[in-house]
C-alpha atoms as a PDB file:
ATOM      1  CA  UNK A   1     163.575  55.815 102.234  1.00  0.00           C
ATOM      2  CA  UNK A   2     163.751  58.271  99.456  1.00  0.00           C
ATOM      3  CA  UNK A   3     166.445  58.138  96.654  1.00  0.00           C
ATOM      4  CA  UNK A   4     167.037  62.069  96.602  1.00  0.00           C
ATOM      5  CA  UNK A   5     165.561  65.002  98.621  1.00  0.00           C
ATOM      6  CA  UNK A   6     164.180  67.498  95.772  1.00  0.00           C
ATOM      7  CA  UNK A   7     163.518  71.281  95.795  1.00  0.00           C
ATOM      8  CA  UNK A   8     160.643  71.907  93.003  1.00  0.00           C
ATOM      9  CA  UNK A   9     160.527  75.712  92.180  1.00  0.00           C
ATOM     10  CA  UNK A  10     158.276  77.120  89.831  1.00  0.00           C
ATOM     11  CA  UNK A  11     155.426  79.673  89.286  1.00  0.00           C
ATOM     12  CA  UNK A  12     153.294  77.860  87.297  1.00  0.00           C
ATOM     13  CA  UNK A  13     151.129  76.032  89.783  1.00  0.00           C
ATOM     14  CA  UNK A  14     149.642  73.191  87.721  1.00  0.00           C
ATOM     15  CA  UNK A  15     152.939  71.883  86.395  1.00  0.00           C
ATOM     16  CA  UNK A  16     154.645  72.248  90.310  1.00  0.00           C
ATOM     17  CA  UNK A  17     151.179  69.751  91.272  1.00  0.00           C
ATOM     18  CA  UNK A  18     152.136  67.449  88.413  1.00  0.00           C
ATOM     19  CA  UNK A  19     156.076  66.919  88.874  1.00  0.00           C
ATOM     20  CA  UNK A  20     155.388  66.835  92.047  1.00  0.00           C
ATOM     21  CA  UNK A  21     153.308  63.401  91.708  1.00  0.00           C
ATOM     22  CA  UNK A  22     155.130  62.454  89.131  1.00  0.00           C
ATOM     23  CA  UNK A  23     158.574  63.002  91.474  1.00  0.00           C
ATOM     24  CA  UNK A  24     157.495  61.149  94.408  1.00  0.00           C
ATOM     25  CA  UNK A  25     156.107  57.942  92.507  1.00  0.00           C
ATOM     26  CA  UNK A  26     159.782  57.403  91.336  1.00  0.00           C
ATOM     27  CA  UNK A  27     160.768  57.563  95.397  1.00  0.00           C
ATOM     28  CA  UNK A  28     162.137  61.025  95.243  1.00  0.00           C
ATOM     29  CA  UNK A  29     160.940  63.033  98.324  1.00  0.00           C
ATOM     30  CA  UNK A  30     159.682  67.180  97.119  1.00  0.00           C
ATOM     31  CA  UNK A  31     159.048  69.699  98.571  1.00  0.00           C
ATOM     32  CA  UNK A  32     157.946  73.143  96.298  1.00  0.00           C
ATOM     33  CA  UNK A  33     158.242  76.459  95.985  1.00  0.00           C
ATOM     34  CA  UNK A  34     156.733  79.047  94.167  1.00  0.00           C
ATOM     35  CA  UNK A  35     159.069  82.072  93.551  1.00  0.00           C
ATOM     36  CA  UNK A  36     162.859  82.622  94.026  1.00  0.00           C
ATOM     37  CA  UNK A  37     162.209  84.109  97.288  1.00  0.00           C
ATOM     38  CA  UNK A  38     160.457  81.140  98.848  1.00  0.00           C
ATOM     39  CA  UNK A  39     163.173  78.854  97.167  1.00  0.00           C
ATOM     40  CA  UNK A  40     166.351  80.841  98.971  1.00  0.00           C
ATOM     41  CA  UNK A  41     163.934  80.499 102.377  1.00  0.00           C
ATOM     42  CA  UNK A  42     163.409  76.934 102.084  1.00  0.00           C
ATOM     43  CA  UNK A  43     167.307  76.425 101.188  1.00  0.00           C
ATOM     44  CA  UNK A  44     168.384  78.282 104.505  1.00  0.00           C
ATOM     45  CA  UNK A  45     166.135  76.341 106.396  1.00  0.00           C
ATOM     46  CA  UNK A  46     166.373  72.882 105.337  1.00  0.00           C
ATOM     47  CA  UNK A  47     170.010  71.151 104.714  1.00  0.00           C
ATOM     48  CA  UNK A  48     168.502  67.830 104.005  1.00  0.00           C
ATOM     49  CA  UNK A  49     167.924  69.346 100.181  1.00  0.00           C
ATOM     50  CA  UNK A  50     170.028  67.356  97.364  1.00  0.00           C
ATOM     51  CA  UNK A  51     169.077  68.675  94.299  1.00  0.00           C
ATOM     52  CA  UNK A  52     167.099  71.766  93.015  1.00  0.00           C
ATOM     53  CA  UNK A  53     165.061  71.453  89.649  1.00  0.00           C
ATOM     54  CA  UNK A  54     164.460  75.312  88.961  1.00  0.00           C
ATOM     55  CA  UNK A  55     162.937  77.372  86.454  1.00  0.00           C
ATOM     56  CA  UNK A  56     164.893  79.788  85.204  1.00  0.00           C
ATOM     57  CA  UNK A  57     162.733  82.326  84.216  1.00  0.00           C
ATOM     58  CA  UNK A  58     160.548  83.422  86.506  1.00  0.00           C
ATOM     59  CA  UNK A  59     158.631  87.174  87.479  1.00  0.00           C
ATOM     60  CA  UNK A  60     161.163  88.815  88.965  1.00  0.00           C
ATOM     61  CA  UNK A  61     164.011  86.755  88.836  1.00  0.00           C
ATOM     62  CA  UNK A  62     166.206  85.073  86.445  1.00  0.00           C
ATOM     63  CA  UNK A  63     168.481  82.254  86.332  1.00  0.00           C
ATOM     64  CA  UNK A  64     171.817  84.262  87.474  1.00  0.00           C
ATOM     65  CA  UNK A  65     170.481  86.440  89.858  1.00  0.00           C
ATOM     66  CA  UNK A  66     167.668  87.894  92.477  1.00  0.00           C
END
């Protein structure tokens, strides 16, 4: 059983590949997303999510808004 449900969102593809691996060797279960749109989706669509590690600045969006 996983310690923590994780929401990975980031645009940068190769470091989103590498947390990801690096996440779920230390039992955390992740799922990704690539933009601010797809995070919001993912949030609305899955409750199970317990933490969110989010880059702030991102095309697009920023840390305090869409």
């Amino acid at each position: 059983m996983p310690i923590a449900n994780v929401l990975l969102v980031d645009d940068e593809v190769p470091f989103v590949e590498t947390m990801t691996k690096r996440l779920n060797k230390r039992d955390l279960q992740v799922s990704t997303a690539f933009s601010g749109a797809e995070a919001l989706e993912k949030l609305g669509k899955d409750s199970r999510v317990e933490v969110v590690i989010l880059d702030v600045k991102m095309p697009g969006w920023t840390g305090s808004r869409p």
